[in-house]
PDB file of N, CA and C in Angstrom:
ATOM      1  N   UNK A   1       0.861  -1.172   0.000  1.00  0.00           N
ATOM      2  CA  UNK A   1       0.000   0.000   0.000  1.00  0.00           C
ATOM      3  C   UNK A   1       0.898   1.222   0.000  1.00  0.00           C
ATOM      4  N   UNK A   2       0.773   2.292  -0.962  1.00  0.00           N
ATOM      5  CA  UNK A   2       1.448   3.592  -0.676  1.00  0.00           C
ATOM      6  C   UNK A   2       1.410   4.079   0.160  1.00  0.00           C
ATOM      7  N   UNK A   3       2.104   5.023   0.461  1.00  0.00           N
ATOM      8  CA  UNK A   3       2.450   6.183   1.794  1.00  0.00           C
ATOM      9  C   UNK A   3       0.730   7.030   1.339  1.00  0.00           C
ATOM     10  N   UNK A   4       0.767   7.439   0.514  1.00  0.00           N
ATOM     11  CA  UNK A   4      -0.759   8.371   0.317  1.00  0.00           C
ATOM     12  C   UNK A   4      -1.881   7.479   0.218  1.00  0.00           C
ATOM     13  N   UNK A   5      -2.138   6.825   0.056  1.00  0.00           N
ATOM     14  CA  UNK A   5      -3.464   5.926   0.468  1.00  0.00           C
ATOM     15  C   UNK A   5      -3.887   5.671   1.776  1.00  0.00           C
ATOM     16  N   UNK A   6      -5.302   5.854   1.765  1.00  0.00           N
ATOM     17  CA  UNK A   6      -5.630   5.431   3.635  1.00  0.00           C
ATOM     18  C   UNK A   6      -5.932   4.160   3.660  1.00  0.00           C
ATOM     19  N   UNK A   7      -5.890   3.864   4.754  1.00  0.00           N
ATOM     20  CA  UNK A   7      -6.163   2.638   5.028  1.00  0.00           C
ATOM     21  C   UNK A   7      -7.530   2.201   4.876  1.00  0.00           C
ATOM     22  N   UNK A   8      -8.059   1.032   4.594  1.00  0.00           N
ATOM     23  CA  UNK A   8      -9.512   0.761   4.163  1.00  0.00           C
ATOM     24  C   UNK A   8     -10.644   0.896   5.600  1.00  0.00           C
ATOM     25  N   UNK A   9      -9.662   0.475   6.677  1.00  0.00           N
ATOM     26  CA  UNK A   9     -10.081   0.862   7.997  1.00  0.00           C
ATOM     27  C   UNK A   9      -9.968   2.294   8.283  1.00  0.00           C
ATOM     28  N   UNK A  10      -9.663   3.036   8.018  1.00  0.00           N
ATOM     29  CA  UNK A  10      -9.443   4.294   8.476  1.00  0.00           C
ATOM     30  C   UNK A  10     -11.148   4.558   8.584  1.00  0.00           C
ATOM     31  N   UNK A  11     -11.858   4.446   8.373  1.00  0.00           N
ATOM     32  CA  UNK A  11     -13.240   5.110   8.645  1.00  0.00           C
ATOM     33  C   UNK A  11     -13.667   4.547   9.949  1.00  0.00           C
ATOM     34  N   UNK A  12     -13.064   3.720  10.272  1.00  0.00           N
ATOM     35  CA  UNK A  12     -13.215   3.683  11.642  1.00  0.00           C
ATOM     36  C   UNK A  12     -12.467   3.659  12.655  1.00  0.00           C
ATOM     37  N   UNK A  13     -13.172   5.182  12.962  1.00  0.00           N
ATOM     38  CA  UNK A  13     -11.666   6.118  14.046  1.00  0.00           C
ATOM     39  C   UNK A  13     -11.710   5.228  15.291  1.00  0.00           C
ATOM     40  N   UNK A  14     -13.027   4.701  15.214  1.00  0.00           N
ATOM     41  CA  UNK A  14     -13.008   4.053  16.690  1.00  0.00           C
ATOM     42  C   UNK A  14     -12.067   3.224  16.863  1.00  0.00           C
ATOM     43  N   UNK A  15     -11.634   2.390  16.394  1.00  0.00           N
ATOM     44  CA  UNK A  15     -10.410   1.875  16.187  1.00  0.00           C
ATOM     45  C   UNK A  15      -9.074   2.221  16.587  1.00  0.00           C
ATOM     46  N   UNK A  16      -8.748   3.240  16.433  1.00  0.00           N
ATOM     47  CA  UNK A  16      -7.760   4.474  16.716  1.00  0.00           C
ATOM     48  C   UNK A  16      -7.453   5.120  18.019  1.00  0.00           C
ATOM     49  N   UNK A  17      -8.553   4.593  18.965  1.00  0.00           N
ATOM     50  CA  UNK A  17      -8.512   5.605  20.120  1.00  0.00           C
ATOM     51  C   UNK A  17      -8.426   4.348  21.341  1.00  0.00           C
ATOM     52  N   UNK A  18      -7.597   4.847  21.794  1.00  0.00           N
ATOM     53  CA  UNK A  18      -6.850   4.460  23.345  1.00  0.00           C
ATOM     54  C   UNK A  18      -8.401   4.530  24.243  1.00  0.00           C
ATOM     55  N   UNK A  19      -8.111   2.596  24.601  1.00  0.00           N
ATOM     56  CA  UNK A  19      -9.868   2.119  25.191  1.00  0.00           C
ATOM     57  C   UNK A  19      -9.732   3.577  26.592  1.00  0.00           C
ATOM     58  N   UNK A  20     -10.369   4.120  27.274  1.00  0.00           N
ATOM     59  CA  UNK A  20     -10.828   4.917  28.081  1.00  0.00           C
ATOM     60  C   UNK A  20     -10.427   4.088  29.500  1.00  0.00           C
ATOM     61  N   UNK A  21      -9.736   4.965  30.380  1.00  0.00           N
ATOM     62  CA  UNK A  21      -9.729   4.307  31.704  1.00  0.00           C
ATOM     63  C   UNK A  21     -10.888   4.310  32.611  1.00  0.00           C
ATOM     64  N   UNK A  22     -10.602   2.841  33.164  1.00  0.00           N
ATOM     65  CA  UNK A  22     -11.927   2.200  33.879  1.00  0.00           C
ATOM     66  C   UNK A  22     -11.982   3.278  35.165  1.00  0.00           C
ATOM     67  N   UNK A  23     -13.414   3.038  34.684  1.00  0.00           N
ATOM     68  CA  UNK A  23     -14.561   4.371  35.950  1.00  0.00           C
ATOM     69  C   UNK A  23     -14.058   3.470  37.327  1.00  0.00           C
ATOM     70  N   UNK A  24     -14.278   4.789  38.218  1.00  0.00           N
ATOM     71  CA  UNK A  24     -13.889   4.576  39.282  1.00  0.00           C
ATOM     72  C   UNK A  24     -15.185   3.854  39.787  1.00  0.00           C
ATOM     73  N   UNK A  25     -15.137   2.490  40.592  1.00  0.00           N
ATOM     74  CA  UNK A  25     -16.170   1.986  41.382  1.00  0.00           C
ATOM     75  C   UNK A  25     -17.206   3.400  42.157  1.00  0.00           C
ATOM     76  N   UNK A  26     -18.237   3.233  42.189  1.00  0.00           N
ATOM     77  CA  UNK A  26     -19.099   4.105  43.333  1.00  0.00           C
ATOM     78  C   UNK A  26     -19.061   3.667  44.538  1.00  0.00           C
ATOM     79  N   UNK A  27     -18.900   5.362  45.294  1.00  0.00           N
ATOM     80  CA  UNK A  27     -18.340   4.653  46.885  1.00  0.00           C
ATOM     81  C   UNK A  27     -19.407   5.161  47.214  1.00  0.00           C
ATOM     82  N   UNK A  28     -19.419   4.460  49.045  1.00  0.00           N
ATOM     83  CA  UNK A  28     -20.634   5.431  49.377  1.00  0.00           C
ATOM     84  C   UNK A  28     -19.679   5.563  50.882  1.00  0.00           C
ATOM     85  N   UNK A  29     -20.484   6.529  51.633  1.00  0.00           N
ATOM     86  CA  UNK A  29     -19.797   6.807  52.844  1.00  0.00           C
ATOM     87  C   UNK A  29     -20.504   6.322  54.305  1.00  0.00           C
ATOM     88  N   UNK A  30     -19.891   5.622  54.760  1.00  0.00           N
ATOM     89  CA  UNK A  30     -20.731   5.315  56.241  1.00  0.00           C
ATOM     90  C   UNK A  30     -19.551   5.859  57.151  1.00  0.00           C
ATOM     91  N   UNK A  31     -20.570   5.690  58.680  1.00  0.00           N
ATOM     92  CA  UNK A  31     -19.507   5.545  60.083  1.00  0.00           C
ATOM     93  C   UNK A  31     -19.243   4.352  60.745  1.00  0.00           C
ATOM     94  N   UNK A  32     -17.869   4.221  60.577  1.00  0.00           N
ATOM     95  CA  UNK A  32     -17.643   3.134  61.439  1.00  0.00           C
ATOM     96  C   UNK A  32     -17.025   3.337  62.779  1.00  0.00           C
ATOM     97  N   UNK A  33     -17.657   3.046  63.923  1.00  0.00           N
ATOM     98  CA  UNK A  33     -17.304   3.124  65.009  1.00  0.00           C
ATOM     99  C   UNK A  33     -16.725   4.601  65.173  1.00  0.00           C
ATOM    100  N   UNK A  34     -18.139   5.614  64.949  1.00  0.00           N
ATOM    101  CA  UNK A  34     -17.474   6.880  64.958  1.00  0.00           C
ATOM    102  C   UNK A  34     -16.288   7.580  64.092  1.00  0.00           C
ATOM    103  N   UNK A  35     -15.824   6.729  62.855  1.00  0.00           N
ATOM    104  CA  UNK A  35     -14.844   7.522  61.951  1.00  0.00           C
ATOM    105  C   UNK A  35     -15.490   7.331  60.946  1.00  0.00           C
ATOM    106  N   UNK A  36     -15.591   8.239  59.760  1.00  0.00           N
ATOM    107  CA  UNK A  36     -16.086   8.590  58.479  1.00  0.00           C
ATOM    108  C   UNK A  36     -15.120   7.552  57.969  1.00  0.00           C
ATOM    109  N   UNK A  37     -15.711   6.404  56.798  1.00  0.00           N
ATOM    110  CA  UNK A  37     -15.430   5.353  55.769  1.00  0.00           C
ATOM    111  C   UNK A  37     -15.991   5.749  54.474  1.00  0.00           C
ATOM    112  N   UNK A  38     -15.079   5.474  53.494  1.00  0.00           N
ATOM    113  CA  UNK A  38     -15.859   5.364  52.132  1.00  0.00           C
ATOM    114  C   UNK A  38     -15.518   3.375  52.128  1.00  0.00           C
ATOM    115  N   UNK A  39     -16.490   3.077  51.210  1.00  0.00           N
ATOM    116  CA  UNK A  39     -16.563   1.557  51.124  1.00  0.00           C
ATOM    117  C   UNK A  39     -17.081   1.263  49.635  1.00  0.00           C
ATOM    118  N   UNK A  40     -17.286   0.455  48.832  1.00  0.00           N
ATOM    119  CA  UNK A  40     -17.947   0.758  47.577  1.00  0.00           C
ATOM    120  C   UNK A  40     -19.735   0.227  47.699  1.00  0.00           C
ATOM    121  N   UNK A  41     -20.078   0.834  46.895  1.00  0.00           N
ATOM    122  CA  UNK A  41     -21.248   0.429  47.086  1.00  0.00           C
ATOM    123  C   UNK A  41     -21.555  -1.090  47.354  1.00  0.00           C
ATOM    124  N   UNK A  42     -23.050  -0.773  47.829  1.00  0.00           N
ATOM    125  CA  UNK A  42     -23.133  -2.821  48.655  1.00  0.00           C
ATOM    126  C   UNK A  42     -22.474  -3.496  49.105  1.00  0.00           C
ATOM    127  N   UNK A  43     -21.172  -3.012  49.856  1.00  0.00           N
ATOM    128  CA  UNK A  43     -20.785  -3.311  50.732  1.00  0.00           C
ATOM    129  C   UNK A  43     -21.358  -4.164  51.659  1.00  0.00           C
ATOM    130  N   UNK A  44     -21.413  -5.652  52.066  1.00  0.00           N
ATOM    131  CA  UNK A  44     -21.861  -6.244  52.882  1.00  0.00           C
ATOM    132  C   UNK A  44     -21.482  -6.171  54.166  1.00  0.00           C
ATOM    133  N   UNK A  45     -21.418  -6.307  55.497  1.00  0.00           N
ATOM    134  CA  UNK A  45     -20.906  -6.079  56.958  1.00  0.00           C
ATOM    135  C   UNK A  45     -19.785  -7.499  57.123  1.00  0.00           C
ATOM    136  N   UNK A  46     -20.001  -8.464  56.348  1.00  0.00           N
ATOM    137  CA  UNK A  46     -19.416  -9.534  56.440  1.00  0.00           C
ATOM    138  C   UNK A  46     -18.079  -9.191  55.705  1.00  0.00           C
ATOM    139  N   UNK A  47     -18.012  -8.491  54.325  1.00  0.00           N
ATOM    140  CA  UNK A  47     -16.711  -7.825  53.370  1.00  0.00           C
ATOM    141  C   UNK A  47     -16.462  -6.395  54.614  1.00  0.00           C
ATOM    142  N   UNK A  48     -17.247  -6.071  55.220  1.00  0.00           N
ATOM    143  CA  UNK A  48     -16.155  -4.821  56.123  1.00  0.00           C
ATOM    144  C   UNK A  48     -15.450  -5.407  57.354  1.00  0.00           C
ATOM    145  N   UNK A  49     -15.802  -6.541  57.239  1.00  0.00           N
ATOM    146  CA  UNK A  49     -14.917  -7.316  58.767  1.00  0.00           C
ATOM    147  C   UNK A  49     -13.809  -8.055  58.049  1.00  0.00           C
ATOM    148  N   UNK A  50     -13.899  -8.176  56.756  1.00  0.00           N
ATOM    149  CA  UNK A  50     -12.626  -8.542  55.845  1.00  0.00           C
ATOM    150  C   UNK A  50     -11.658  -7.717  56.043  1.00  0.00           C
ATOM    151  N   UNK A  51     -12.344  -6.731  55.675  1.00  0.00           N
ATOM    152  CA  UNK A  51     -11.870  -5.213  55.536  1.00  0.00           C
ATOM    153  C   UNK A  51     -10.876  -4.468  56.382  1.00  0.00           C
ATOM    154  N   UNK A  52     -11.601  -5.244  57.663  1.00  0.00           N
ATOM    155  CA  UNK A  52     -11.001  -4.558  59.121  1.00  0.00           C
ATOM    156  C   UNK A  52     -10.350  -5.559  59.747  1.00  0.00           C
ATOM    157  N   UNK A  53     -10.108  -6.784  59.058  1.00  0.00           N
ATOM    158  CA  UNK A  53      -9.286  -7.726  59.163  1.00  0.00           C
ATOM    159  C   UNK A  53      -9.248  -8.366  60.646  1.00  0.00           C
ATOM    160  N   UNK A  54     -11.114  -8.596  60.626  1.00  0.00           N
ATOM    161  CA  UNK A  54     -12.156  -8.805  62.115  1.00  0.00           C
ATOM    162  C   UNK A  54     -12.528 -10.635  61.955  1.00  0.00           C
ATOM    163  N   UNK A  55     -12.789 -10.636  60.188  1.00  0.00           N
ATOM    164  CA  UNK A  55     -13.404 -11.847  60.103  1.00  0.00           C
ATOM    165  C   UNK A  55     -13.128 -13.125  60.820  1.00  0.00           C
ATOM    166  N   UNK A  56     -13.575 -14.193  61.243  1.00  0.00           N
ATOM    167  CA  UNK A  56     -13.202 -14.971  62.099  1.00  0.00           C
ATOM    168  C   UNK A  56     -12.923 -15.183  63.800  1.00  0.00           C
ATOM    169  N   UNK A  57     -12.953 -13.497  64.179  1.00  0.00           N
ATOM    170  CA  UNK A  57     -12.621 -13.052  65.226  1.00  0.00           C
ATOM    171  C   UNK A  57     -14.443 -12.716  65.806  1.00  0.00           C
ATOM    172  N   UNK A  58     -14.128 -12.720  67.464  1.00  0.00           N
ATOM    173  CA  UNK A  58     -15.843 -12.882  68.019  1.00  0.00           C
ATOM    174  C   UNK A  58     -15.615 -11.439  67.844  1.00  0.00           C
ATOM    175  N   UNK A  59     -17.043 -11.007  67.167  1.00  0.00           N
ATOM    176  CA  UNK A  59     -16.811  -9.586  66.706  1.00  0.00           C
ATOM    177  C   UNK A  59     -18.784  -9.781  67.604  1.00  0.00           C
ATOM    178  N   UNK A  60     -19.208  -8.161  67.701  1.00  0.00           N
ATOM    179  CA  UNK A  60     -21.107  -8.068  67.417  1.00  0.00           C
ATOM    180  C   UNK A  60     -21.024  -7.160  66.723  1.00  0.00           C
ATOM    181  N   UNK A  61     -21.747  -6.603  65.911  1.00  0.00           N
ATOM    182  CA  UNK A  61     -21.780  -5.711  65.175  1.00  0.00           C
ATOM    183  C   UNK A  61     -23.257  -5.273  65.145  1.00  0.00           C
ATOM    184  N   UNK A  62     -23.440  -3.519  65.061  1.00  0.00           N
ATOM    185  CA  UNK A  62     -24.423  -3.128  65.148  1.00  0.00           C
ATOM    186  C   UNK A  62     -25.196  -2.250  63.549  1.00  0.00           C
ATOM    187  N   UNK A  63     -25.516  -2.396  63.333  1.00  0.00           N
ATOM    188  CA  UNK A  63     -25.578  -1.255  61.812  1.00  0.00           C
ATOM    189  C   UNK A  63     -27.302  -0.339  62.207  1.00  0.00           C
ATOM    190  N   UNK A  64     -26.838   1.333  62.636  1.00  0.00           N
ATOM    191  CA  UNK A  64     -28.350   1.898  62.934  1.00  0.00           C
ATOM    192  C   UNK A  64     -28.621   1.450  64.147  1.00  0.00           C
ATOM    193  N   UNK A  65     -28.014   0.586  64.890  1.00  0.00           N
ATOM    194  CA  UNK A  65     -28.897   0.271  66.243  1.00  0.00           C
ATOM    195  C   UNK A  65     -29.295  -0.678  66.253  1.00  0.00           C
ATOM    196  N   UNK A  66     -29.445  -1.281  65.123  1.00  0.00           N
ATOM    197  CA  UNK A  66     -29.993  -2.893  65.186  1.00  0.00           C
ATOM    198  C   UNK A  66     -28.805  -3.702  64.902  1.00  0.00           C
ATOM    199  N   UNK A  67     -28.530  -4.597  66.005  1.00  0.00           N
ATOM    200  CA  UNK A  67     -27.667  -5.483  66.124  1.00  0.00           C
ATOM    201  C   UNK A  67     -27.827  -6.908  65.101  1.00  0.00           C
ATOM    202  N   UNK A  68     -26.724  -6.896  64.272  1.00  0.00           N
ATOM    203  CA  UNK A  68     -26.855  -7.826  63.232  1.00  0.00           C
ATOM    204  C   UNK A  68     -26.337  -9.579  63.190  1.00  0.00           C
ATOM    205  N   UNK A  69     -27.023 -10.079  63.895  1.00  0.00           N
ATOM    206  CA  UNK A  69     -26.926 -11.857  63.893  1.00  0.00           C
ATOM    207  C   UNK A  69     -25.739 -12.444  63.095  1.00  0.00           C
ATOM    208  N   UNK A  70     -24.998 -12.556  63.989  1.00  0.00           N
ATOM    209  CA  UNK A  70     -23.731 -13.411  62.683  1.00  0.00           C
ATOM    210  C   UNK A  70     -24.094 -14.276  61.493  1.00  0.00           C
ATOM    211  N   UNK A  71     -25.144 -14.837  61.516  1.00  0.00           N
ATOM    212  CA  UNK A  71     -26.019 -15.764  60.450  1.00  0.00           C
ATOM    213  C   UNK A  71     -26.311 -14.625  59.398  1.00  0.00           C
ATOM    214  N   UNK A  72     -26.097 -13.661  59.846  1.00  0.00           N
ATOM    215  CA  UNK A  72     -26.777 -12.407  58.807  1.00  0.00           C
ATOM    216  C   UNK A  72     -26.024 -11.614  57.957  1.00  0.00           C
ATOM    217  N   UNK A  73     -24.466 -11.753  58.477  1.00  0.00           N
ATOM    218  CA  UNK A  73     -23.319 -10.567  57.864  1.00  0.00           C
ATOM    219  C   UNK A  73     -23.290 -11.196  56.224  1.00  0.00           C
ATOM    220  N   UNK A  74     -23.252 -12.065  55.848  1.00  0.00           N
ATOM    221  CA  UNK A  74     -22.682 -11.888  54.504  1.00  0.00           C
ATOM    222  C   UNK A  74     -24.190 -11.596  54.297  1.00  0.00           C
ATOM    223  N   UNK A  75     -25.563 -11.427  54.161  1.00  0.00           N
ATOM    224  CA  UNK A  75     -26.665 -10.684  53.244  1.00  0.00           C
ATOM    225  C   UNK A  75     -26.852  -9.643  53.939  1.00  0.00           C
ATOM    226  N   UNK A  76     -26.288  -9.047  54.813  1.00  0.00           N
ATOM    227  CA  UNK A  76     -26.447  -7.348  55.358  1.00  0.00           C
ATOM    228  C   UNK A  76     -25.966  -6.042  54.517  1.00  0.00           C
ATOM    229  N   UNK A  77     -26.383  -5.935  53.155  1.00  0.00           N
ATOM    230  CA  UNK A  77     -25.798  -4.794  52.384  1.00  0.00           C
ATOM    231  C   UNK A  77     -25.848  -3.423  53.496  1.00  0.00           C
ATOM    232  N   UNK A  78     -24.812  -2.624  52.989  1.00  0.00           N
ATOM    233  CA  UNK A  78     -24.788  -1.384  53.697  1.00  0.00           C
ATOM    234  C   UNK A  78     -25.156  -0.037  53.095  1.00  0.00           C
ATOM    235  N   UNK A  79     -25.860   0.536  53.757  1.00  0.00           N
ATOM    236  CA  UNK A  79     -25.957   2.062  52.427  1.00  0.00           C
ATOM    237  C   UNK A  79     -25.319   3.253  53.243  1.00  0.00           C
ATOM    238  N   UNK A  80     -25.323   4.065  52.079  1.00  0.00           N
ATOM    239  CA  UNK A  80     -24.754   5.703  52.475  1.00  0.00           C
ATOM    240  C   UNK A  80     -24.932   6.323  53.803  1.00  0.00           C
ATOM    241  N   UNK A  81     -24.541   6.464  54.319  1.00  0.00           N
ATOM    242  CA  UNK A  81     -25.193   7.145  55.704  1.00  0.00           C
ATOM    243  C   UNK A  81     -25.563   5.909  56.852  1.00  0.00           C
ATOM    244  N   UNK A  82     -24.926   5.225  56.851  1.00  0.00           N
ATOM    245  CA  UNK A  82     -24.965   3.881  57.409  1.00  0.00           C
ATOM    246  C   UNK A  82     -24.329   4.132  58.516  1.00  0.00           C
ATOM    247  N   UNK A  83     -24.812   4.137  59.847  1.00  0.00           N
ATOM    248  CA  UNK A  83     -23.647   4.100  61.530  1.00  0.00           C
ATOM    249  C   UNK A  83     -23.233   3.015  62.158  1.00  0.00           C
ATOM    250  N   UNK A  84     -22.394   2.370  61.883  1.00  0.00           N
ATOM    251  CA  UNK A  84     -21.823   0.763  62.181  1.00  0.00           C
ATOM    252  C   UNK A  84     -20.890   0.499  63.336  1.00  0.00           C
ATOM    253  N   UNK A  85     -21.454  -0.084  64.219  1.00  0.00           N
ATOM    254  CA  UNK A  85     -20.150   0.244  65.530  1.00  0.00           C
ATOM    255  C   UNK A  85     -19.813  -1.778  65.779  1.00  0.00           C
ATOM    256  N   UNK A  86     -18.540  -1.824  65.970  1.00  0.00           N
ATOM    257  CA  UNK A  86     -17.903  -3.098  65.690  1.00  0.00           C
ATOM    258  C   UNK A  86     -17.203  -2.828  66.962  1.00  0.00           C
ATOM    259  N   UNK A  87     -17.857  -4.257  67.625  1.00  0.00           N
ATOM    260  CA  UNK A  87     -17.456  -4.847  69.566  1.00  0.00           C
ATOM    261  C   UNK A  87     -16.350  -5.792  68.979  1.00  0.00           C
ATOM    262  N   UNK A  88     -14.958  -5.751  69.402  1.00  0.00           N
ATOM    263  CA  UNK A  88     -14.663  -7.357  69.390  1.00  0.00           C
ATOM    264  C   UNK A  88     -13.950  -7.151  70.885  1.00  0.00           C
ATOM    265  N   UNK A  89     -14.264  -9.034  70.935  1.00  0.00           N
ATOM    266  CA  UNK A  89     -14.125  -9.231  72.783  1.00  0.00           C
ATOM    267  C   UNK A  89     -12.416  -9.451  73.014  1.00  0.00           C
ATOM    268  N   UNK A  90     -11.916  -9.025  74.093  1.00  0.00           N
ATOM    269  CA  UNK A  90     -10.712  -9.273  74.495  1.00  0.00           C
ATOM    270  C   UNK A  90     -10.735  -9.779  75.635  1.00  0.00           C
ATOM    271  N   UNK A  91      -9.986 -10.777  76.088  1.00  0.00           N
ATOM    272  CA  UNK A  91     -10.033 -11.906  77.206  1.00  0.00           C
ATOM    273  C   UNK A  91      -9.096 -11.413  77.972  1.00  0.00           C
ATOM    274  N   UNK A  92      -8.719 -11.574  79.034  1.00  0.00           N
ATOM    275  CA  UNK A  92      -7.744 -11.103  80.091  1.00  0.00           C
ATOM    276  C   UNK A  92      -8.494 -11.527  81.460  1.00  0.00           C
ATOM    277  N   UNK A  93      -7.528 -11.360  82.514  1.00  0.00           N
ATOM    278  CA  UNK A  93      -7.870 -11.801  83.871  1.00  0.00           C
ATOM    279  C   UNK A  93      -7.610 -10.882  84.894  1.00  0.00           C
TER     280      UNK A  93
END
């Protein structure tokens, strides 16, 4: 193909353009134990004890005042404006 000829693709610029950097996840903001968190959206209480590197550990957790059943953390989504206060027990004598 010559230097002056276009390419048969050239009509499609789309082709041409550098894919777009990936959107930032949507966060939302709760309190945890009295400090401002961003978390991404649907955030479950079971992924914020991941998070807080709680999981496995005897934690209670409250979200709003209503105390959330360990049977319950992985389907407990969290929303915006969410007040979450996280007990874990320490043993001593």
């Amino acid at each position: 193909m010559r230097a002056d000829t276009k390419s048969p693709l050239s009509r499609f610029s789309f082709l041409d353009r550098t894919p777009p950097a990936a959107l930032p996840s949507p966060v939302m903001l709760v309190v945890v134990n009295g400090n401002p968190r961003e978390l991404p959206e649907s955030t479950t209480v079971a992924e914020l004890l991941r998070e807080l590197e709680l999981e496995g550990k005897p934690t209670a957790v409250e979200v709003n005042r209503n105390v959330v059943p360990k049977k319950e953390l992985e389907n407990t989504a969290l929303n915006e404006g969410d007040r979450i206060e996280v007990v874990t027990f320490v043993g001593g004598g």
